[in-house]
C-alpha atoms as a PDB file:
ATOM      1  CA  UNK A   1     -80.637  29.767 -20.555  1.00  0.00           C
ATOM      2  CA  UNK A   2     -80.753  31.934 -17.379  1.00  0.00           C
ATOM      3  CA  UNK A   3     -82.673  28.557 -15.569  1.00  0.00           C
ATOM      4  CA  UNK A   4     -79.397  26.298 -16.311  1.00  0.00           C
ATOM      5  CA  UNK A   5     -77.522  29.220 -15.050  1.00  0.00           C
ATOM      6  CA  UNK A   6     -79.628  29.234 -11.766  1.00  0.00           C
ATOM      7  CA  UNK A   7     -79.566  25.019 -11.682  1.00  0.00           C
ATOM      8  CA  UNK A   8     -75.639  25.550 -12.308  1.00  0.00           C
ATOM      9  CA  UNK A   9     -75.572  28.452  -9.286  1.00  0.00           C
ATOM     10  CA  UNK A  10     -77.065  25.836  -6.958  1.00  0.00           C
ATOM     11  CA  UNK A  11     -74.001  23.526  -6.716  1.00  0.00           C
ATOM     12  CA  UNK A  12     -71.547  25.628  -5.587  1.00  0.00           C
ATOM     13  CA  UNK A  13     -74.092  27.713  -3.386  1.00  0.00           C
ATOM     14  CA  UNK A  14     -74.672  24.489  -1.724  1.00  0.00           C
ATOM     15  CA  UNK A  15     -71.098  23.397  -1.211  1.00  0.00           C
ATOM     16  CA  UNK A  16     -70.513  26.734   0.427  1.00  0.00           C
ATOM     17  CA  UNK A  17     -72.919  27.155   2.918  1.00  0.00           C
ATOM     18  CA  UNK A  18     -71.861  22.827   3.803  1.00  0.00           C
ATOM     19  CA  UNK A  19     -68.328  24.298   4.075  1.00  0.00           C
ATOM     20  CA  UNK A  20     -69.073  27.690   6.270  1.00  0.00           C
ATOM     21  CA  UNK A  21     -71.061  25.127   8.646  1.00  0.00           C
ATOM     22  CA  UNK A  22     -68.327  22.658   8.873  1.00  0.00           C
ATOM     23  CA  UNK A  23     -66.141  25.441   9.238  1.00  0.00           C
ATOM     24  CA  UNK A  24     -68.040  26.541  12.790  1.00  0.00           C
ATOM     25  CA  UNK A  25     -68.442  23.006  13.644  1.00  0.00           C
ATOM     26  CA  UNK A  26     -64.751  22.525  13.552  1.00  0.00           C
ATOM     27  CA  UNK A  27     -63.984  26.257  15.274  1.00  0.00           C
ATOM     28  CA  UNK A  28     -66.256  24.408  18.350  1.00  0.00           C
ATOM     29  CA  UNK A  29     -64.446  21.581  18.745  1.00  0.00           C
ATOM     30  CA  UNK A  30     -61.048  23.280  18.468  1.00  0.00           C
ATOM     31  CA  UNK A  31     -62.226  25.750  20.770  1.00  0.00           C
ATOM     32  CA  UNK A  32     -63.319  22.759  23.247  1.00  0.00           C
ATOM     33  CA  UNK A  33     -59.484  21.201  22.651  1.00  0.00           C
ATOM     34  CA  UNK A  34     -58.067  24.144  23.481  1.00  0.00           C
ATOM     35  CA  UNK A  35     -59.843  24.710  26.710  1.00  0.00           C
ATOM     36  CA  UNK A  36     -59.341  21.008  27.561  1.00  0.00           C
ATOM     37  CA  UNK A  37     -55.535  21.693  27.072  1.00  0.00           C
ATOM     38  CA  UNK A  38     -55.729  24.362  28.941  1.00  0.00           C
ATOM     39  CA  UNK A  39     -57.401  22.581  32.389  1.00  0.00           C
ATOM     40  CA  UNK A  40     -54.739  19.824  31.645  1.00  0.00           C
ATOM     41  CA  UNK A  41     -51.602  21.730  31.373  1.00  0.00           C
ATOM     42  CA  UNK A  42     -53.257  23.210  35.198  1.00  0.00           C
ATOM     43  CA  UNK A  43     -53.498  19.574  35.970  1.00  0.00           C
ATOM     44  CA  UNK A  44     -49.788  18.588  35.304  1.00  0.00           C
ATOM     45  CA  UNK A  45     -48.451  22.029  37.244  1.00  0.00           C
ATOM     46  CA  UNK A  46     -50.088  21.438  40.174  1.00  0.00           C
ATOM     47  CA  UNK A  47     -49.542  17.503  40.536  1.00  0.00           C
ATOM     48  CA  UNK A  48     -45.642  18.298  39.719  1.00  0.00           C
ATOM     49  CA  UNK A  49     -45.702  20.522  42.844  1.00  0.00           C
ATOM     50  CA  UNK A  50     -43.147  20.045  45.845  1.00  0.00           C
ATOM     51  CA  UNK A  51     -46.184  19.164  48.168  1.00  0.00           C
ATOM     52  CA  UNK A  52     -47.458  16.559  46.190  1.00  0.00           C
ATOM     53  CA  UNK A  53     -45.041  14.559  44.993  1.00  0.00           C
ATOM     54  CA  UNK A  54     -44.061  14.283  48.112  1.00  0.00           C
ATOM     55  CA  UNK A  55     -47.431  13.595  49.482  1.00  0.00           C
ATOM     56  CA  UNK A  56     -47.580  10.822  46.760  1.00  0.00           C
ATOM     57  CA  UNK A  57     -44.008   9.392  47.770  1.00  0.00           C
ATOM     58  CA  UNK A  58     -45.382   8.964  51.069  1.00  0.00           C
ATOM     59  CA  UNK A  59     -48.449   7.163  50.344  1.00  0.00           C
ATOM     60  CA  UNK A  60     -46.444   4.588  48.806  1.00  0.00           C
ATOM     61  CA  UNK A  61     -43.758   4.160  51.613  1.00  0.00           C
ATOM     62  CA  UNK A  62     -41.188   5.846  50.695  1.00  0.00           C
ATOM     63  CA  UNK A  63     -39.069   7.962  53.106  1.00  0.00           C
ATOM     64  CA  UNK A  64     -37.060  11.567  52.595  1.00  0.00           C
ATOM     65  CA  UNK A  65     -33.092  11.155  52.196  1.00  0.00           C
ATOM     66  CA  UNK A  66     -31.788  11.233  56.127  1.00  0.00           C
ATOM     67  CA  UNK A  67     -34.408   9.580  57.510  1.00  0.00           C
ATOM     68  CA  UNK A  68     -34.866   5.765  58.966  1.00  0.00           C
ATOM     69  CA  UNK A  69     -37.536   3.802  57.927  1.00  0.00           C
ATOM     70  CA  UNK A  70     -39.445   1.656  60.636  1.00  0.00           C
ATOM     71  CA  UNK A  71     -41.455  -1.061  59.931  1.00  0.00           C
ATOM     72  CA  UNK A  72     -44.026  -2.486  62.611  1.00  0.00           C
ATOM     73  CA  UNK A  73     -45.887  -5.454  63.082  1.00  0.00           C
ATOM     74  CA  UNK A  74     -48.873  -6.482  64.640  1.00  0.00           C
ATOM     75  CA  UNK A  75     -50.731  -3.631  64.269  1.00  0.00           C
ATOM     76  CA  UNK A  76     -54.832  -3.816  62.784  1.00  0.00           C
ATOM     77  CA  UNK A  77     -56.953  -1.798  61.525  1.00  0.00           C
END
């Protein structure tokens, strides 16, 4: 009797040390999300900055509200 007991203990004794694993396993890889998050939301601030956005509108030709756009020809790189 107390053996089936024991053989009966194992099951569940099993399941729970799977489940405390899995349970750091997924604290890792939500920690690791949350830092990810983190360096992103950094990411977004600093490329929604003043100085970059216009440093970006720039690069691709665009020009500030008052001034005149020139375009010239004939020059090589």
């Amino acid at each position: 009797m107390l053996a089936l007991l024991a053989v009966l203990a194992i099951k569940p004794a099993v399941n729970a040390f799977h489940n405390y694993r899995l349970v750091g396993q997924t604290k890792e890889r939500l920690y690791a999300a949350q830092e990810e998050n983190y360096r992103l939301q950094r990411q977004v601030k600093h490329v929604r900055g003043e100085a970059v956005l216009r440093r970006e509108a720039r690069r691709q030709g665009m020009i500030d509200s008052g001034e005149q756009a020139w375009v010239v020809n004939g020059i090589k790189r």
